[in-house]
C-alpha atoms as a PDB file:
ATOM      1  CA  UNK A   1       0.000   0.000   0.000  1.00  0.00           C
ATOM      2  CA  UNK A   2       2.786   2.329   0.923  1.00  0.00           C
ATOM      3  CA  UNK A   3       4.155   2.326  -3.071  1.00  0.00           C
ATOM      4  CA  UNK A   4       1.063   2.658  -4.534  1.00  0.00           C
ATOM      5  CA  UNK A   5       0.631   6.049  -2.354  1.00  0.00           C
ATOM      6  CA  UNK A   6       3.523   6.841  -3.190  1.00  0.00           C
ATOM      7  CA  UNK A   7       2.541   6.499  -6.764  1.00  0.00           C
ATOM      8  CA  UNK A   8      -0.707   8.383  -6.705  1.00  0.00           C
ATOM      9  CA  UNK A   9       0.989  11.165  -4.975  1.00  0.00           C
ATOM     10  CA  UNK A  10       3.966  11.503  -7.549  1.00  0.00           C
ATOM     11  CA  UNK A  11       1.041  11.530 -10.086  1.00  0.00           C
ATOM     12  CA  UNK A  12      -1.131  14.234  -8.441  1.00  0.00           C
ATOM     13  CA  UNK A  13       2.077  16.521  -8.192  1.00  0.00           C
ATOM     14  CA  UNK A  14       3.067  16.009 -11.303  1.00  0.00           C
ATOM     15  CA  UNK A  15      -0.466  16.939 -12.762  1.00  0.00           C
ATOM     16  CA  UNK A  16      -0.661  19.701 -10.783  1.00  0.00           C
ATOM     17  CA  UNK A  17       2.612  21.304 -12.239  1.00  0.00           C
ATOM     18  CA  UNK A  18       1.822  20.220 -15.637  1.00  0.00           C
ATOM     19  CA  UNK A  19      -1.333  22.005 -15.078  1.00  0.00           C
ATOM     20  CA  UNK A  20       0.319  24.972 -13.388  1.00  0.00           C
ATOM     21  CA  UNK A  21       2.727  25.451 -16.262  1.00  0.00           C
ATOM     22  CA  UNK A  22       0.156  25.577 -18.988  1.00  0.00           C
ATOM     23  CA  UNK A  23      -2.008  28.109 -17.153  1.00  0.00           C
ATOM     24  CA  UNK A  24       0.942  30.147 -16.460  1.00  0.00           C
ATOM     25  CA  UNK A  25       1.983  30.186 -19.987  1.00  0.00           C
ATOM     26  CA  UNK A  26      -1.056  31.203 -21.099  1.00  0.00           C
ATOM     27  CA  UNK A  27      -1.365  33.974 -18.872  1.00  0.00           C
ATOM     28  CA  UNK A  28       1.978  34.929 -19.822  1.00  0.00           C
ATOM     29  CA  UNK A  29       1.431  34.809 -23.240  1.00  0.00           C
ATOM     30  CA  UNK A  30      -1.961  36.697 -23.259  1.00  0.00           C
ATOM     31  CA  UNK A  31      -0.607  39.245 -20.969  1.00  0.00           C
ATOM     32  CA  UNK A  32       2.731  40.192 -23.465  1.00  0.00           C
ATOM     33  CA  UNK A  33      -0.056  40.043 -26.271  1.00  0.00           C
ATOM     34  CA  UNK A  34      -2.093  42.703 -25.148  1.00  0.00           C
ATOM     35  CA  UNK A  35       0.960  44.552 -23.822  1.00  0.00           C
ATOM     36  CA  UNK A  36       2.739  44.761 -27.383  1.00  0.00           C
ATOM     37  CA  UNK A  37      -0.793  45.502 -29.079  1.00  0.00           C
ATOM     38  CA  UNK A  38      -1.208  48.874 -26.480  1.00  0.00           C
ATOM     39  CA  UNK A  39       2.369  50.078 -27.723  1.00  0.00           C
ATOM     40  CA  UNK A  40       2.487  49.413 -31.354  1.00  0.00           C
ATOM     41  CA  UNK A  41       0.311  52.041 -32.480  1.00  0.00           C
ATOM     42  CA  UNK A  42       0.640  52.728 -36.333  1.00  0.00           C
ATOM     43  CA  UNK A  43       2.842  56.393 -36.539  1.00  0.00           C
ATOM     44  CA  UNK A  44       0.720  59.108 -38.514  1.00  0.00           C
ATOM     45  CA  UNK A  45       2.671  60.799 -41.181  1.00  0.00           C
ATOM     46  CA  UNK A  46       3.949  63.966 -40.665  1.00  0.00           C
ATOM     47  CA  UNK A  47       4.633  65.198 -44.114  1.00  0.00           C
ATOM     48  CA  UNK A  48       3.045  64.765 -46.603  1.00  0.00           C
ATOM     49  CA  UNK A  49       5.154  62.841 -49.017  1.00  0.00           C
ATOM     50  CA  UNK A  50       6.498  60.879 -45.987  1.00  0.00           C
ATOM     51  CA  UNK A  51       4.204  58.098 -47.433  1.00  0.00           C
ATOM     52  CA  UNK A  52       4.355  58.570 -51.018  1.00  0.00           C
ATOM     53  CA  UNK A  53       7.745  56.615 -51.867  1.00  0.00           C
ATOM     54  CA  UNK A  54       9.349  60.077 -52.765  1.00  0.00           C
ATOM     55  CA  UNK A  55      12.518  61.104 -51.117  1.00  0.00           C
ATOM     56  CA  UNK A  56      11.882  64.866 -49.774  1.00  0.00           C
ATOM     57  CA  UNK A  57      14.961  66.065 -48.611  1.00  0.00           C
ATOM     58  CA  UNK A  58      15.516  68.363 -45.346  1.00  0.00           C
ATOM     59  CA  UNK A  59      16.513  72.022 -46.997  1.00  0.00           C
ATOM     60  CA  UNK A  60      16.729  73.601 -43.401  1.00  0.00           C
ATOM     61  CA  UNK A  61      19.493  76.351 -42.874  1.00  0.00           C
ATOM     62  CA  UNK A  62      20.394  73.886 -39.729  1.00  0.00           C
ATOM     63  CA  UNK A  63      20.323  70.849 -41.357  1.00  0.00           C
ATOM     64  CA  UNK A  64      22.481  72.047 -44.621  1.00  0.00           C
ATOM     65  CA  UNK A  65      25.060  73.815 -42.435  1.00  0.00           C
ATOM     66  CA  UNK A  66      25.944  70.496 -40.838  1.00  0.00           C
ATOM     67  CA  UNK A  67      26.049  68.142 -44.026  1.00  0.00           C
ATOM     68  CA  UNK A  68      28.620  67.188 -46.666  1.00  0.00           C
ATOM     69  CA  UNK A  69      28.822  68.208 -50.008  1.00  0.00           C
ATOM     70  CA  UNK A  70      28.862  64.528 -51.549  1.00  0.00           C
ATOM     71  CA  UNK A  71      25.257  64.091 -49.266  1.00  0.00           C
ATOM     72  CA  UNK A  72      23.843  66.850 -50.392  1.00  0.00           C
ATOM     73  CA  UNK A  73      24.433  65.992 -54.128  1.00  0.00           C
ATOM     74  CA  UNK A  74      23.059  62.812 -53.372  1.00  0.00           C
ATOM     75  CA  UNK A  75      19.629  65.170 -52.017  1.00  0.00           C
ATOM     76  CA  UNK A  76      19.898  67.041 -55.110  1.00  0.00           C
ATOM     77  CA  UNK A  77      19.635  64.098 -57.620  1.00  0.00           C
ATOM     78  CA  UNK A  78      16.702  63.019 -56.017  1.00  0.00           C
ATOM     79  CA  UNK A  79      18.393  59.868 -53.670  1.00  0.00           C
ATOM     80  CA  UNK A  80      18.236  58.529 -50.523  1.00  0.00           C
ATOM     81  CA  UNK A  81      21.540  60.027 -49.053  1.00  0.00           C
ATOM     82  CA  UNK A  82      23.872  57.158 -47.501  1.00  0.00           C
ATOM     83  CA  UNK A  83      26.763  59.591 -47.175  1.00  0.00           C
ATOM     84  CA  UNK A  84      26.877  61.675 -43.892  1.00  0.00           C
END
């Protein structure tokens, strides 16, 4: 009698932590779902071509005064500059 106690107890533990670990990862799992969907909000645009495809290049007195001369060709031929 004392193994098969043994026995049923092993199994009872066992089922409970089998039974703990699936809730848990569910909870988990639902939990970093809803977390990621509340921060990944789509962006708005906020020019107007910044959705078009078009490269609009930034002609500010700031911005020009701190970039090179081979970037800002690139800007003035219409590319995507990948020069600093």
């Amino acid at each position: 009698m004392n193994g098969v106690r043994k026995s049923i107890a092993a199994a009872a533990i066992a089922g409970s932590m089998l039974i703990g670990g699936v809730v848990g990862a569910v909870m988990y799992g639902a939990t970093t779902i809803a977390a990621s969907a509340a921060t990944t909000a789509s962006p708005s645009p906020t020019t107007p071509a910044a959705g078009s495809g078009k490269f609009v290049p930034n002609e500010t007195a700031a911005h020009e005064a701190t970039e090179s001369a081979a970037r800002e060709a690139q800007e003035n031929a219409g590319q995507v500059p990948t020069l600093p």
